[in-house]
N, C-alpha and C. Protein backbone atom coordinates (compact mmCIF):
# COMPACT_ATOMS: atom_id res chain seq x y z
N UNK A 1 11.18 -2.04 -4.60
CA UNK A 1 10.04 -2.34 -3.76
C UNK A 1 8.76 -2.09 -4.55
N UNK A 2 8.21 -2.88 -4.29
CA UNK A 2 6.50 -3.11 -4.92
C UNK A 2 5.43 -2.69 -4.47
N UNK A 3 4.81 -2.05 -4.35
CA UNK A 3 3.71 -1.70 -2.96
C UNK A 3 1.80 -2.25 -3.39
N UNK A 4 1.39 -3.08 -2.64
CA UNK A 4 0.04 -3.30 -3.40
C UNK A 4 -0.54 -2.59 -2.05
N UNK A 5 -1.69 -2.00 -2.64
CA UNK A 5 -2.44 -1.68 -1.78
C UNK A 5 -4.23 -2.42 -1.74
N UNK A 6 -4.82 -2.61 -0.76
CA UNK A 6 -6.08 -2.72 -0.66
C UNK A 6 -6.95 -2.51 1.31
N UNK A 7 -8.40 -2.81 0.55
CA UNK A 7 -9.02 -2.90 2.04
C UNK A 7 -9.60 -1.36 1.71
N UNK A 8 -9.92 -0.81 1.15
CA UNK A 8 -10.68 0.23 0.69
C UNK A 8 -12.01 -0.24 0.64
N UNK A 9 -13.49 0.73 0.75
CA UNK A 9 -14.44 0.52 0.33
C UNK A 9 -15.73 1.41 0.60
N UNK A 10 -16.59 1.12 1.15
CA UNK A 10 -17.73 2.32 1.23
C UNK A 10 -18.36 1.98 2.22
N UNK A 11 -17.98 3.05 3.42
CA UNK A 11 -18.82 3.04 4.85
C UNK A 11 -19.87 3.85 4.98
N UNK A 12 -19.92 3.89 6.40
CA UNK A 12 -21.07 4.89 7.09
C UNK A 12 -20.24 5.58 7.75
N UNK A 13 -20.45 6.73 8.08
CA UNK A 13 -19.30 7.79 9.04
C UNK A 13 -19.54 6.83 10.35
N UNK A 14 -18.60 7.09 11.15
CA UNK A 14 -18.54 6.51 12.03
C UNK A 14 -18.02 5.31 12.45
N UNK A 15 -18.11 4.31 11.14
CA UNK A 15 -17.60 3.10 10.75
C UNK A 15 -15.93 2.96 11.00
N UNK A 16 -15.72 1.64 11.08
CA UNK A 16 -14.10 1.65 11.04
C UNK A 16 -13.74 0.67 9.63
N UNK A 17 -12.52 1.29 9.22
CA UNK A 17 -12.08 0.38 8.15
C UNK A 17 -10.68 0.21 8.23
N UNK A 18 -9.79 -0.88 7.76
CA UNK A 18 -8.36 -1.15 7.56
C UNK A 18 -8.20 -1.57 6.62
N UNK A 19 -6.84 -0.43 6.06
CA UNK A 19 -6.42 -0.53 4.95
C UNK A 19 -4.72 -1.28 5.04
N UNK A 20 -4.58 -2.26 4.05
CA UNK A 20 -3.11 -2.58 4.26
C UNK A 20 -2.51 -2.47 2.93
N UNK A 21 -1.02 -2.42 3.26
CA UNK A 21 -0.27 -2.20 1.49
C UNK A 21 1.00 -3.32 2.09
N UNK A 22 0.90 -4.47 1.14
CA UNK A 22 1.95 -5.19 0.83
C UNK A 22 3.01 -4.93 -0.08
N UNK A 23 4.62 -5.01 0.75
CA UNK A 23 5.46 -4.94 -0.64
C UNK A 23 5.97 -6.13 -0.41
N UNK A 24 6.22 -5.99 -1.62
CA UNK A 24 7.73 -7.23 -2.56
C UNK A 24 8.74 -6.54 -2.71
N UNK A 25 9.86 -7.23 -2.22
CA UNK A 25 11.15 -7.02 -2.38
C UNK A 25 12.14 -6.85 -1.04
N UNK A 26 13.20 -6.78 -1.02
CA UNK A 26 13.61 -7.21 0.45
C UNK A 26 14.08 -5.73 0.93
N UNK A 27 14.64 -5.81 2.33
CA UNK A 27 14.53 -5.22 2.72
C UNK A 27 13.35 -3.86 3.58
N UNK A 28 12.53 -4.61 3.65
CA UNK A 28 11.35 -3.79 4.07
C UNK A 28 11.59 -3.23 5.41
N UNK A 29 12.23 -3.77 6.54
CA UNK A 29 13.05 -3.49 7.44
C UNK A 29 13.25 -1.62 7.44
N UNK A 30 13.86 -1.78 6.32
CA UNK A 30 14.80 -0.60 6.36
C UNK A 30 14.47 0.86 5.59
N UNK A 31 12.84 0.61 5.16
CA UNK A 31 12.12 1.33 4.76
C UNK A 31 10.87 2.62 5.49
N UNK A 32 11.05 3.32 5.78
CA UNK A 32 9.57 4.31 5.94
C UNK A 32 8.54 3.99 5.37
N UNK A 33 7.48 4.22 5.54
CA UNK A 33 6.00 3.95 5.04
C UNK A 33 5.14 4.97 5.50
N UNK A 34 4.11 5.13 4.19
CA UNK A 34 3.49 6.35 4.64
C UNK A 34 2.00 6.42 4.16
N UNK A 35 1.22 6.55 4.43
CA UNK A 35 -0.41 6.97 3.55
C UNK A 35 -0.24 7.55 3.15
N UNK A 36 -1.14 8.15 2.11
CA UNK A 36 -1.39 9.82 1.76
C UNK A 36 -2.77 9.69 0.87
N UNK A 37 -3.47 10.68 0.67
CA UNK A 37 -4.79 10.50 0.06
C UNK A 37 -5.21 11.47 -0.59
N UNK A 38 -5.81 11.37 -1.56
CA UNK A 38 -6.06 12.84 -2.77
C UNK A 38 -7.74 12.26 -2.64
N UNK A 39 -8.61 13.54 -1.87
CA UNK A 39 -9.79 13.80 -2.16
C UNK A 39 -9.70 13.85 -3.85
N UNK A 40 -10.98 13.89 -3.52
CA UNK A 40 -12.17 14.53 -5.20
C UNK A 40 -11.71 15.68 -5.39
N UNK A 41 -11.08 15.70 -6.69
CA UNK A 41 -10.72 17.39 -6.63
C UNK A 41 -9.67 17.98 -6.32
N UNK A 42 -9.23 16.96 -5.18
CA UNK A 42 -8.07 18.24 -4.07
C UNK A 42 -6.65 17.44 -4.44
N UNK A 43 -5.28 17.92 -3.90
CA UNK A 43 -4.14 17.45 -4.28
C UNK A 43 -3.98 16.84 -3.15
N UNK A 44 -2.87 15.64 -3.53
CA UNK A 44 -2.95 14.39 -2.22
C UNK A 44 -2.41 15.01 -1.06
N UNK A 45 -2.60 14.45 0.39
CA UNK A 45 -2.05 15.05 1.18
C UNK A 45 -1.91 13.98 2.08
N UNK A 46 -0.83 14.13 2.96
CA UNK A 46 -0.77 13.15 4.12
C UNK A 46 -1.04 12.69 5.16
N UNK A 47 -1.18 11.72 5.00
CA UNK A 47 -2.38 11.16 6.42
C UNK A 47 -1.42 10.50 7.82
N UNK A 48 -0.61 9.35 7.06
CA UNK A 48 0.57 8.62 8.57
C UNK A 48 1.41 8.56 7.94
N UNK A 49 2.67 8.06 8.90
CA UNK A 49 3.65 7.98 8.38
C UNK A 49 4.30 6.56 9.76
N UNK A 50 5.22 5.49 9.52
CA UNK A 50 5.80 4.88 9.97
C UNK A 50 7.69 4.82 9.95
N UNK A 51 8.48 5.20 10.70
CA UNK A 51 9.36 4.86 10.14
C UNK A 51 10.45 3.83 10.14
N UNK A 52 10.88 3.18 9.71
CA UNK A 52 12.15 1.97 10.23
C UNK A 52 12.01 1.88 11.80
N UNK A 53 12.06 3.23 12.48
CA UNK A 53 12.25 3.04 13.65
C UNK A 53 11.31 2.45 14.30
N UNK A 54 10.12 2.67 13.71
CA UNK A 54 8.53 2.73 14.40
C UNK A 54 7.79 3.60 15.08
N UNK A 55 8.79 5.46 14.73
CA UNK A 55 8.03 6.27 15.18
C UNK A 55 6.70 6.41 14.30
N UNK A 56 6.28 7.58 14.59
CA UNK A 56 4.94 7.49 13.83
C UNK A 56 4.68 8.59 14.45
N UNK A 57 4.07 9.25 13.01
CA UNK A 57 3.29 10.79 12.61
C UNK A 57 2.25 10.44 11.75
N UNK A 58 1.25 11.81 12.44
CA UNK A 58 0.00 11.82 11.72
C UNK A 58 -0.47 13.05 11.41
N UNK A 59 -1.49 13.44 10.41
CA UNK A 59 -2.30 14.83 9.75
C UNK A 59 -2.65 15.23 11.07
N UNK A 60 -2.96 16.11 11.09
CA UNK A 60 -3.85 17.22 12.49
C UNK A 60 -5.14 16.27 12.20
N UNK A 61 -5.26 16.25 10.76
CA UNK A 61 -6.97 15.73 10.55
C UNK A 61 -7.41 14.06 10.64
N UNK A 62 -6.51 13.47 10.84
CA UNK A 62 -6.82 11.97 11.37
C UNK A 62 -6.36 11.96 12.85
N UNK A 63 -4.88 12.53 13.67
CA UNK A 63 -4.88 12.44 14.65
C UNK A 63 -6.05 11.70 16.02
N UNK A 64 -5.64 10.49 16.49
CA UNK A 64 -6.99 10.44 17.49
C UNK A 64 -7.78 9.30 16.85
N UNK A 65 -7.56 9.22 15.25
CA UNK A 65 -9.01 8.71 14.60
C UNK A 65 -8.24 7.44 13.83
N UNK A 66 -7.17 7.63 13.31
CA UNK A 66 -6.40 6.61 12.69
C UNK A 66 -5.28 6.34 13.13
N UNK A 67 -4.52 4.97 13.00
CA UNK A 67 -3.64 4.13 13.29
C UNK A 67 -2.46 3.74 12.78
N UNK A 68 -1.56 3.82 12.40
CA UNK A 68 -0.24 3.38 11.52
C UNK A 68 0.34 2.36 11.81
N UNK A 69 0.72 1.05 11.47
CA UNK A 69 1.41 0.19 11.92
C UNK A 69 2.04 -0.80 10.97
N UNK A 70 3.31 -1.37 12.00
CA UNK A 70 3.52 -2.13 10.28
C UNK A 70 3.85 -3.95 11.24
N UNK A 71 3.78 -4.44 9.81
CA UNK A 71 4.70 -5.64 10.51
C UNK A 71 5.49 -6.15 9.69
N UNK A 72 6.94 -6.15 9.91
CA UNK A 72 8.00 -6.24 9.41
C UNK A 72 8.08 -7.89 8.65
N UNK A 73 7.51 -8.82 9.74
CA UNK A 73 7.73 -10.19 9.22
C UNK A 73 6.58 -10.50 8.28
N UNK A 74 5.84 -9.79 8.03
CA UNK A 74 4.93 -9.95 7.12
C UNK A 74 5.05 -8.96 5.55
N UNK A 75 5.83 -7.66 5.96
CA UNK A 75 6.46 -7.19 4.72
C UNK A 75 4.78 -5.97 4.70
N UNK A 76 4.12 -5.85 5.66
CA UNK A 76 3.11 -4.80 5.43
C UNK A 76 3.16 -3.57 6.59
N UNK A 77 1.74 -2.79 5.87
CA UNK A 77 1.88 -1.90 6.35
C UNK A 77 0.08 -1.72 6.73
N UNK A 78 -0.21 -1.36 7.56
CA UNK A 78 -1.82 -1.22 8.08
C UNK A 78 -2.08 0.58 8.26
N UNK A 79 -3.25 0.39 7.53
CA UNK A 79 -3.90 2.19 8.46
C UNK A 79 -5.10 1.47 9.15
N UNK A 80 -5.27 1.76 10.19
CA UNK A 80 -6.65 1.56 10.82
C UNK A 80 -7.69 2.62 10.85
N UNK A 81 -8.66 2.75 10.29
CA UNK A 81 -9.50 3.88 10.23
C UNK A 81 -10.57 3.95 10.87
N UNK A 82 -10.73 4.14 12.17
CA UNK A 82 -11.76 4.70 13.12
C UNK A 82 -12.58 5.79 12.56
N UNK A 83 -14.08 5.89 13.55
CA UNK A 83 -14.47 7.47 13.62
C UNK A 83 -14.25 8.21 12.11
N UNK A 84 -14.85 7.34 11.09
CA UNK A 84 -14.27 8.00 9.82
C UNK A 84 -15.60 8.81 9.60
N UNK A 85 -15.10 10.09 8.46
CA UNK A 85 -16.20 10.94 8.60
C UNK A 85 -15.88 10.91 6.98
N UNK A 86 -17.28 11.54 6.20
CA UNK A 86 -17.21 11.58 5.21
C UNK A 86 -15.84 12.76 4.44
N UNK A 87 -15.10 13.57 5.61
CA UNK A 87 -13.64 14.52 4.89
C UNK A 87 -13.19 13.36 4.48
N UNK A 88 -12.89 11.61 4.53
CA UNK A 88 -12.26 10.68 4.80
C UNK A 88 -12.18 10.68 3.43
N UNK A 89 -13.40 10.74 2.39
CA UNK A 89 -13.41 10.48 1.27
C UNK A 89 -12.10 10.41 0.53
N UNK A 90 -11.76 9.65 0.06
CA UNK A 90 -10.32 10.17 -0.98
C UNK A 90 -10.11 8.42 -1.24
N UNK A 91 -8.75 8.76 -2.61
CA UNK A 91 -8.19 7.80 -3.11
C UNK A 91 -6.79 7.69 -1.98
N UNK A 92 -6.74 6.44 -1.29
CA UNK A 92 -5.46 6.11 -0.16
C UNK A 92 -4.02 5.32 -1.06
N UNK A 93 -3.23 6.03 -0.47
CA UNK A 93 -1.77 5.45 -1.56
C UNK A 93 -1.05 5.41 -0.38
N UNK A 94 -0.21 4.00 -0.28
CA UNK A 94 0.83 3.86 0.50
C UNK A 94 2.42 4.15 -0.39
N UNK A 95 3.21 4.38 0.51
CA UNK A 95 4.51 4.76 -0.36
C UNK A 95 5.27 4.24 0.75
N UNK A 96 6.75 4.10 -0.13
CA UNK A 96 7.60 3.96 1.03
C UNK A 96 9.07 4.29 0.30
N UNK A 97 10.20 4.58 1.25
CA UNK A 97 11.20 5.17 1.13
C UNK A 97 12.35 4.51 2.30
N UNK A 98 13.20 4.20 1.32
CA UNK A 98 14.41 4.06 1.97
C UNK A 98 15.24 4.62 3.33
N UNK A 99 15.20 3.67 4.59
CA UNK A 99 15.38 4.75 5.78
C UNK A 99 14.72 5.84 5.60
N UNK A 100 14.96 6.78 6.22
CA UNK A 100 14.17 8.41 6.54
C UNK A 100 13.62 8.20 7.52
N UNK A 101 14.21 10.07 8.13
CA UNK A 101 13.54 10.19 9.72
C UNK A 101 13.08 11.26 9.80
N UNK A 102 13.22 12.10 8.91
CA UNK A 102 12.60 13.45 8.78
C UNK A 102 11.73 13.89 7.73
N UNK A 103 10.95 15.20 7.64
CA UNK A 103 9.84 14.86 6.29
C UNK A 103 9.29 14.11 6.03
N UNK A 104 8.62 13.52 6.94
CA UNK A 104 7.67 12.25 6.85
C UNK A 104 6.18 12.20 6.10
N UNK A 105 6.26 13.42 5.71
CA UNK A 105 4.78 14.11 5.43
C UNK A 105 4.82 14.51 3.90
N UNK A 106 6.15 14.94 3.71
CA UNK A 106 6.70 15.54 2.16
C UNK A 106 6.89 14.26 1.49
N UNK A 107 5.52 13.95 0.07
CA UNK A 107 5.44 13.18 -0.80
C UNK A 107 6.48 13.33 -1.67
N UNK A 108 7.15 13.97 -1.46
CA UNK A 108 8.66 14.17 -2.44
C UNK A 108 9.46 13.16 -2.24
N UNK A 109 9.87 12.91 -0.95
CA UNK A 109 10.54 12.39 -0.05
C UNK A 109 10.65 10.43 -0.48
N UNK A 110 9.26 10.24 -1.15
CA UNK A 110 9.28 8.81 -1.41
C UNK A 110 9.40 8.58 -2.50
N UNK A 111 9.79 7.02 -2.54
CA UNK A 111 10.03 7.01 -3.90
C UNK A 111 9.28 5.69 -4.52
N UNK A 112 8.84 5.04 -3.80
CA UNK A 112 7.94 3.85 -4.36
C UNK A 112 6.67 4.46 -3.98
N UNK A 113 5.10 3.78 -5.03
CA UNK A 113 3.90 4.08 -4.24
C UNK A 113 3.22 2.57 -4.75
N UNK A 114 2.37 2.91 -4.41
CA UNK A 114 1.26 1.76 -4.54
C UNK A 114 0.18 2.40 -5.28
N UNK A 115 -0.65 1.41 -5.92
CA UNK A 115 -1.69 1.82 -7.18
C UNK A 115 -2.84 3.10 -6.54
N UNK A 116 -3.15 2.55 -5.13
CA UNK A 116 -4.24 3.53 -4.69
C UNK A 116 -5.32 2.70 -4.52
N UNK A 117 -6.27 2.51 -3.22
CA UNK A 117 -7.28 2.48 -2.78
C UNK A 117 -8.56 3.03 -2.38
N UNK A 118 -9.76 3.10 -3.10
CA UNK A 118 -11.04 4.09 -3.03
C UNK A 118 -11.51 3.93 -1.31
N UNK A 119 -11.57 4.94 -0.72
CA UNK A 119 -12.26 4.91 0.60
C UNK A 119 -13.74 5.98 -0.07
N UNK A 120 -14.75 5.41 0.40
CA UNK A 120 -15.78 6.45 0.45
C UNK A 120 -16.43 6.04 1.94
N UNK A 121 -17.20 7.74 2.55
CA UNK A 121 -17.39 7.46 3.69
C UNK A 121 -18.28 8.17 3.67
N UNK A 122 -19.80 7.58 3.32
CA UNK A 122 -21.27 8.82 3.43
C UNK A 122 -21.96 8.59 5.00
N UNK A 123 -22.96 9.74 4.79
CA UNK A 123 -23.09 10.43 5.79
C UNK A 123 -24.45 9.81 6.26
């Protein structure tokens, strides 16, 4: 699996933005998908998560504010980013992993990513 990511760019807090990550290769069906984002400085951490099933988990710190979704016949994956505040700042990486229903949050856990998308979000 291939993962491209885009739809990154530079808001105003408050602003909404959507980010999507396309893969190549089959089976997407049967895959988890996940954000995750490394501020300036800081080590990446996780933002959503989707899984095969279509449950869906989120950070304490987007909860409320962002969106996870996928669509299978299209082979993507969407974050919707509401209510973004400048913490938003960071480089966004989608990943994805073969089935999985647990550890949705543990970047260990995946095994494809995508290049990474710049979000900046001033104040």
């Amino acid at each position: 699996v291939q993962l491209q990511a885009s739809g990154g760019g530079s808001v105003q807090a408050g602003d909404s933005l959507r980010l999507s990550c396309a893969a190549s290769g089959s089976s997407f069906p049967s895959y988890s998908l996940a954000w995750f984002r490394q501020p300036p400085g800081k080590e990446r951490e996780f933002v959503a998560a989707v899984t095969w099933a279509f449950s869906t988990y989120y950070a304490d710190s987007v909860k409320g504010r962002f969106t996870i979704s996928r669509d299978n016949a299209k082979s993507t994956v969407y974050l919707q980013m509401n209510s973004t505040k400048p913490l938003d700042t960071a480089v966004y990486y989608c990943a994805a992993r073969f089935l999985g229903l647990n550890n949705n949050d543990d970047d260990r856990r995946y095994d494809y990513w995508g290049q990474g998308t710049q979000v900046t979000v001033s104040s």
